[in-house]
Protein backbone atom coordinates (compact mmCIF):
# COMPACT_ATOMS: atom_id res chain seq x y z
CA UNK A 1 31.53 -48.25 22.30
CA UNK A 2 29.91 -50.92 20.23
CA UNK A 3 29.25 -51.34 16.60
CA UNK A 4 25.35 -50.48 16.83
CA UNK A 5 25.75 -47.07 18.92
CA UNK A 6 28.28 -46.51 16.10
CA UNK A 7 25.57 -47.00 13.44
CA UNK A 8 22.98 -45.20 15.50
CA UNK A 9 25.15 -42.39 15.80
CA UNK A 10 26.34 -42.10 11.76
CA UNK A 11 23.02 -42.91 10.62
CA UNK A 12 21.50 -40.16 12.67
CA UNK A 13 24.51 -37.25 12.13
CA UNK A 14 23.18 -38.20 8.15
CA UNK A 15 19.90 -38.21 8.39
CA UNK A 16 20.52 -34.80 10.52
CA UNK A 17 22.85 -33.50 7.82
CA UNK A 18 21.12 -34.40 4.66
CA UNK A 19 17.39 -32.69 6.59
CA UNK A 20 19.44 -29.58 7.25
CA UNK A 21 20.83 -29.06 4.00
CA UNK A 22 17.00 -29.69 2.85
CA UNK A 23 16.09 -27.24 5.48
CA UNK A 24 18.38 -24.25 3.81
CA UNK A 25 17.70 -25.20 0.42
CA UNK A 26 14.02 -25.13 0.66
CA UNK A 27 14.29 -21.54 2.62
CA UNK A 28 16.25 -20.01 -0.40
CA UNK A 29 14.57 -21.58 -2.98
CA UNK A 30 11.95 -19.52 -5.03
CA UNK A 31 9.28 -20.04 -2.51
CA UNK A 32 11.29 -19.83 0.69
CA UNK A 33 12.45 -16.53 2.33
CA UNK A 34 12.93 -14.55 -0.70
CA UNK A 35 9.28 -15.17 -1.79
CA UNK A 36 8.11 -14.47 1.70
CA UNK A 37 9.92 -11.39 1.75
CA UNK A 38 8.22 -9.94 -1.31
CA UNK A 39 5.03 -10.87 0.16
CA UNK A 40 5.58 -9.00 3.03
CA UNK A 41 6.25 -6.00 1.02
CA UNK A 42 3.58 -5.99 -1.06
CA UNK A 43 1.34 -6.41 1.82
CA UNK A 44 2.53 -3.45 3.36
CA UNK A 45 1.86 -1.86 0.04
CA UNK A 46 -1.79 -2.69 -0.17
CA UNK A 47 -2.45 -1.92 3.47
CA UNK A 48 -0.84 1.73 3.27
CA UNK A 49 -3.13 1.93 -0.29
CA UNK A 50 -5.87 0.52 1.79
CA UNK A 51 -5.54 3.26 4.25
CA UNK A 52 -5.14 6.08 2.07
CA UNK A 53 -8.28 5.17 0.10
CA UNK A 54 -9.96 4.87 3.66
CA UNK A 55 -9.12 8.46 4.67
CA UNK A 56 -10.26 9.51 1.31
CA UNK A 57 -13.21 8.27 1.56
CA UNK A 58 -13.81 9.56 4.63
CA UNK A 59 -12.91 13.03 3.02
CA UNK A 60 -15.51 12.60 0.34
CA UNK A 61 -17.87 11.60 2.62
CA UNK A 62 -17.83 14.73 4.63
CA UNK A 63 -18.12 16.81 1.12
CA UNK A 64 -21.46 15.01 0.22
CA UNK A 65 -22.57 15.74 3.95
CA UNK A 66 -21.62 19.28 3.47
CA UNK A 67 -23.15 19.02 0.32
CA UNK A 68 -26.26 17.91 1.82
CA UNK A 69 -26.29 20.69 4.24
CA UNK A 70 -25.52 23.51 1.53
CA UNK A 71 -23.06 24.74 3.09
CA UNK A 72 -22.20 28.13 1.97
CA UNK A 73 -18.70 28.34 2.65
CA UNK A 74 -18.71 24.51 -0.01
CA UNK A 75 -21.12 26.06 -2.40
CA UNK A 76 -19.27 29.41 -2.70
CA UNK A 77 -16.39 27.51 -3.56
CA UNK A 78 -17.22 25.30 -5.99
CA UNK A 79 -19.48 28.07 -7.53
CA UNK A 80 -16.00 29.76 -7.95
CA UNK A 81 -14.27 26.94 -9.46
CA UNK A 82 -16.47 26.90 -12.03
CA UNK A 83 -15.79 30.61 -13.02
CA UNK A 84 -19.07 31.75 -11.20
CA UNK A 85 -18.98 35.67 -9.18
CA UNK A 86 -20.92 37.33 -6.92
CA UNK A 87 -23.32 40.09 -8.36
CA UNK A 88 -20.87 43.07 -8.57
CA UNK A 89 -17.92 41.12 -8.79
CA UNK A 90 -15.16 41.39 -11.37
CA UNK A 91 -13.49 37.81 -12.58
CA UNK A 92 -9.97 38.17 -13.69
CA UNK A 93 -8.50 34.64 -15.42
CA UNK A 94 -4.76 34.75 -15.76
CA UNK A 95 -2.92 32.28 -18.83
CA UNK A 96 0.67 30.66 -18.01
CA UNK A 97 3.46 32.25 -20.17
CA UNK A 98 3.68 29.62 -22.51
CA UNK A 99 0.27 28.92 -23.06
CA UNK A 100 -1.87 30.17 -26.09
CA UNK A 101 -5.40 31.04 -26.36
């Protein structure tokens, strides 16, 4: 083996030393995995918000279309929930133990 393989070969094992050790400290630095990682998580966060907004809003939607419709069964409810009764109808309102008048 001659003198210049031998350089080759040390100058390359540094040069492949010194970009792996830049490889694993740029992975765990502040913007490497770790920051990665809590993007991932707060992705998944907003896209299970992002659905559960969606499937209210589908809910809501089909209120306003019942709405629209006047459907009894809707209007009878909320007609109810607002303390409303049917001609003949007695309304009883019950209080929780601890609560006062």
């Amino acid at each position: 083996m001659n003198t210049t393989s031998l350089l080759e070969s040390r100058v390359i094992m540094t040069v492949l030393g010194i970009s792996g050790f830049l490889s694993v400290a740029i992975l765990w630095s502040p913007f490497g995995l770790p920051a990665i990682h809590k993007r991932e998580q707060e992705f998944a966060k907003q896209k299970q918000m992002l659905v559960d907004l969606n499937r209210k809003n589908q809910e809501l939607a089909m209120e306003v279309k019942r709405l629209l419709d006047k459907d009894p069964e809707l209007m009878e409810s909320l007609a109810r929930q607002r303390g409303y009764a049917k001609p003949g109808e007695t309304v009883y309102t019950f209080r929780n133990h601890g609560e006062k008048r």
